[in-house]
Protein backbone atom coordinates (compact mmCIF):
# COMPACT_ATOMS: atom_id res chain seq x y z
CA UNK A 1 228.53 57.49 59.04
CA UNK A 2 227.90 54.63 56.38
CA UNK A 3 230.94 52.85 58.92
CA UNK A 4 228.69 53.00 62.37
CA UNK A 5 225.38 51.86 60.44
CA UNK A 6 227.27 48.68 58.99
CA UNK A 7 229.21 48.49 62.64
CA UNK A 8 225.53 48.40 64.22
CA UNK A 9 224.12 46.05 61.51
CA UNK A 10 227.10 43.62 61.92
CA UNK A 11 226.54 43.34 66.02
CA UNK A 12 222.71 43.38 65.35
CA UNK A 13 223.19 40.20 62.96
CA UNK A 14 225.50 38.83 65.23
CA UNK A 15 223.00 39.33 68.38
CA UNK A 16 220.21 36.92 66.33
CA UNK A 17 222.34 34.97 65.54
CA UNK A 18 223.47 33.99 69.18
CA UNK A 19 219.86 34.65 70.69
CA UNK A 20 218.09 32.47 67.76
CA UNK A 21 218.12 28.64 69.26
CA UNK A 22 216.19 30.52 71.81
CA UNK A 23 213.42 31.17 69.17
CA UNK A 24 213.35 27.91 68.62
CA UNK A 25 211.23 26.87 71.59
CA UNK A 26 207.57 27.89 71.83
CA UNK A 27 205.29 28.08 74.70
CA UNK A 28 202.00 25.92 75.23
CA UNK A 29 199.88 26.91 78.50
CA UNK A 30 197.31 24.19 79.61
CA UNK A 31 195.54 23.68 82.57
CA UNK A 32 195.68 20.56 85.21
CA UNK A 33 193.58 17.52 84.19
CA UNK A 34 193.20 19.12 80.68
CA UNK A 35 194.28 17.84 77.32
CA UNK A 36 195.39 19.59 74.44
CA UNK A 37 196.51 18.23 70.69
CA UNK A 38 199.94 19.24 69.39
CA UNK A 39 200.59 19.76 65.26
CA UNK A 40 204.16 18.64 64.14
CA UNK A 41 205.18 18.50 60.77
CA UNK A 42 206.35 15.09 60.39
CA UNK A 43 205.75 11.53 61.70
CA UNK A 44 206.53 11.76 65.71
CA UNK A 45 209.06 9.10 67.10
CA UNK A 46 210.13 9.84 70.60
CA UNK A 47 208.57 12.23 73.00
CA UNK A 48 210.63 13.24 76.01
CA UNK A 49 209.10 14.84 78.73
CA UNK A 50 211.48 16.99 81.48
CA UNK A 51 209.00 16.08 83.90
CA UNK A 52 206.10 13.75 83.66
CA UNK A 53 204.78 14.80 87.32
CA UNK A 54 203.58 17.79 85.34
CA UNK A 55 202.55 16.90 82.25
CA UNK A 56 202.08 14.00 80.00
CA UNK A 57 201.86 12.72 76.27
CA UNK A 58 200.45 9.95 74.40
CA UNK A 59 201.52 9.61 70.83
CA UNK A 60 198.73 8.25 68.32
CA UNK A 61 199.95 7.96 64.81
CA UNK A 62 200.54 11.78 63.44
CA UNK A 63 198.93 13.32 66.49
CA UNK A 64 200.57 14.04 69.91
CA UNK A 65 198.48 14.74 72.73
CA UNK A 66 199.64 16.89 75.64
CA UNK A 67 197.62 16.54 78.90
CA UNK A 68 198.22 18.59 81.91
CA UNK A 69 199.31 16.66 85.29
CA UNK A 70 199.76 18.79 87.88
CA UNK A 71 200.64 22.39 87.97
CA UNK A 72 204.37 23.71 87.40
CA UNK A 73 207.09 24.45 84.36
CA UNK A 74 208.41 21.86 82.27
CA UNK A 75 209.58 21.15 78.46
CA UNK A 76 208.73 18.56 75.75
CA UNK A 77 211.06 17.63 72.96
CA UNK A 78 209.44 15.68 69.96
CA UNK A 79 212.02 13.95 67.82
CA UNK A 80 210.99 11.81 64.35
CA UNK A 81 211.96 8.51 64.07
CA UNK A 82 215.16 8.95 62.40
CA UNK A 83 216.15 11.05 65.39
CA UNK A 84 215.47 14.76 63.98
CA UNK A 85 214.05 17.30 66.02
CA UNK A 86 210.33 18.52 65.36
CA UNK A 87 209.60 20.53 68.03
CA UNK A 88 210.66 22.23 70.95
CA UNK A 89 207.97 23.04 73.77
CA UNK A 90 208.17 24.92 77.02
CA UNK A 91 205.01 23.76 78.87
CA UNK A 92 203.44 25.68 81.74
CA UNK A 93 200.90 23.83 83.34
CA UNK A 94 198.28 26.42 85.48
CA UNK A 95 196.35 24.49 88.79
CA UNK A 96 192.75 26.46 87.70
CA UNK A 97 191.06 27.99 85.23
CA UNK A 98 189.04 31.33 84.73
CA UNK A 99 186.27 28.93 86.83
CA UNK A 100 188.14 28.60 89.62
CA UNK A 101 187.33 29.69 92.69
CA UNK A 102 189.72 29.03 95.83
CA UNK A 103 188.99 29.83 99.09
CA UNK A 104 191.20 30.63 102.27
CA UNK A 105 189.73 29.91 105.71
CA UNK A 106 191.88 29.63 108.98
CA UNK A 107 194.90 28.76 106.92
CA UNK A 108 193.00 26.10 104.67
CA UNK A 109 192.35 26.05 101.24
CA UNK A 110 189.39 24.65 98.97
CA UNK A 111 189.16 24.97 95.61
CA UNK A 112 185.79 25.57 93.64
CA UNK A 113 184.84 24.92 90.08
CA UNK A 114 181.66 27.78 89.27
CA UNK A 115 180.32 27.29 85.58
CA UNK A 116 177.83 28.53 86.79
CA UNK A 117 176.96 26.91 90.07
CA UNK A 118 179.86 26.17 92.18
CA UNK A 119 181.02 22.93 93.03
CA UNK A 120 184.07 22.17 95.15
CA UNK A 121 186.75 20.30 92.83
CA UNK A 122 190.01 18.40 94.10
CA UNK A 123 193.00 20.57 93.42
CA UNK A 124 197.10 19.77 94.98
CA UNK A 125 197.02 22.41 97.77
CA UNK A 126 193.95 22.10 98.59
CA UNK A 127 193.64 21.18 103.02
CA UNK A 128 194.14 17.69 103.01
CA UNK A 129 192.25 16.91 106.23
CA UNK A 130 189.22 18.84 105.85
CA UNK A 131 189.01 19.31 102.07
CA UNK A 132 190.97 16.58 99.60
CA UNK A 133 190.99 13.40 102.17
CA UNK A 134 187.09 13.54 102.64
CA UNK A 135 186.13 14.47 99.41
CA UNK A 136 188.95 11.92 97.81
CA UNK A 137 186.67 9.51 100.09
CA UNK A 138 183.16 10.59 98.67
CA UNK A 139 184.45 10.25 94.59
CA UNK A 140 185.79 6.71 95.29
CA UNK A 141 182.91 5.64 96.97
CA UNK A 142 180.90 7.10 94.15
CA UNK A 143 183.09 5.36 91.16
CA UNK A 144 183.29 2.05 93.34
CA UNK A 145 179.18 2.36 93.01
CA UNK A 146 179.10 2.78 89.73
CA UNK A 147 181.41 0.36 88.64
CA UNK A 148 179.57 -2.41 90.63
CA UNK A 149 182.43 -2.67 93.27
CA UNK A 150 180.98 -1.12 96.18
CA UNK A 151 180.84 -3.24 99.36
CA UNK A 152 177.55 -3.04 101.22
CA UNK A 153 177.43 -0.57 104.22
CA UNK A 154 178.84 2.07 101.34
């Protein structure tokens, strides 16, 4: 009997030990055109980013900010400067947030931001020639007036 339980105990210490790199990854969930700050313990070096269509980092002394691109799966490694590993990140990036409201009409979708009124928001997927082209249109006309570029007739 004592022989199973130190059988089992040998394959269950074996099992973590195989699975445990694994562990070593955790998992960050931020939304598109959002920003979050990341805590390492040590001085951050080099970031590496799987891919940067999805998300993005700037690194400002200590302090690594993570800033969701677009939405999709990717990873971020953070190494010190002497090459050691500080962190290992799995980073899902979501396209909306409990706000969100998207709508489907004849194959078309818009996407709507309600906190508490609803206001329609530019999201990828979104019907390009109805929805994101014309209001893509109306926010750079806006910016371009007020930045003081707008050409007359705007």
């Amino acid at each position: 009997m004592i022989n199973r339980s130190l059988l089992g105990l040998f394959f269950a210490t074996a099992l973590l030990a195989l699975t445990g790199p694994a562990w070593g990854a955790s998992d960050i969930v931020i939304q598109a055109d959002q920003a979050k700050i990341i805590a390492v313990s040590g001085q951050p070096g080099t970031v590496v980013v799987g891919n940067p269509s999805i998300a993005d980092v700037t690194v400002q002394d200590n302090m690594v900010v993570l800033m969701g691109r677009n939405y999709g799966v990717t990873n971020l490694i953070i190494l010190d400067r002497q090459g050691n590993q500080l962190a290992a990140l799995d980073v899902t990036v979501q396209i909306t947030d409990k706000n969100a409201v998207q709508v489907f009409k004849a194959g078309g979708r818009m996407t709507l931001a309600c906190a508490p009124m609803c206001e329609q928001t530019l999201q990828v997927g979104d019907e390009a020639t109805k929805v994101f082209d014309p209001l893509t249109r109306q926010m750079q006309t806006k910016s371009d007036i007020a930045s003081g570029n707008a050409t007359k007739g705007q």
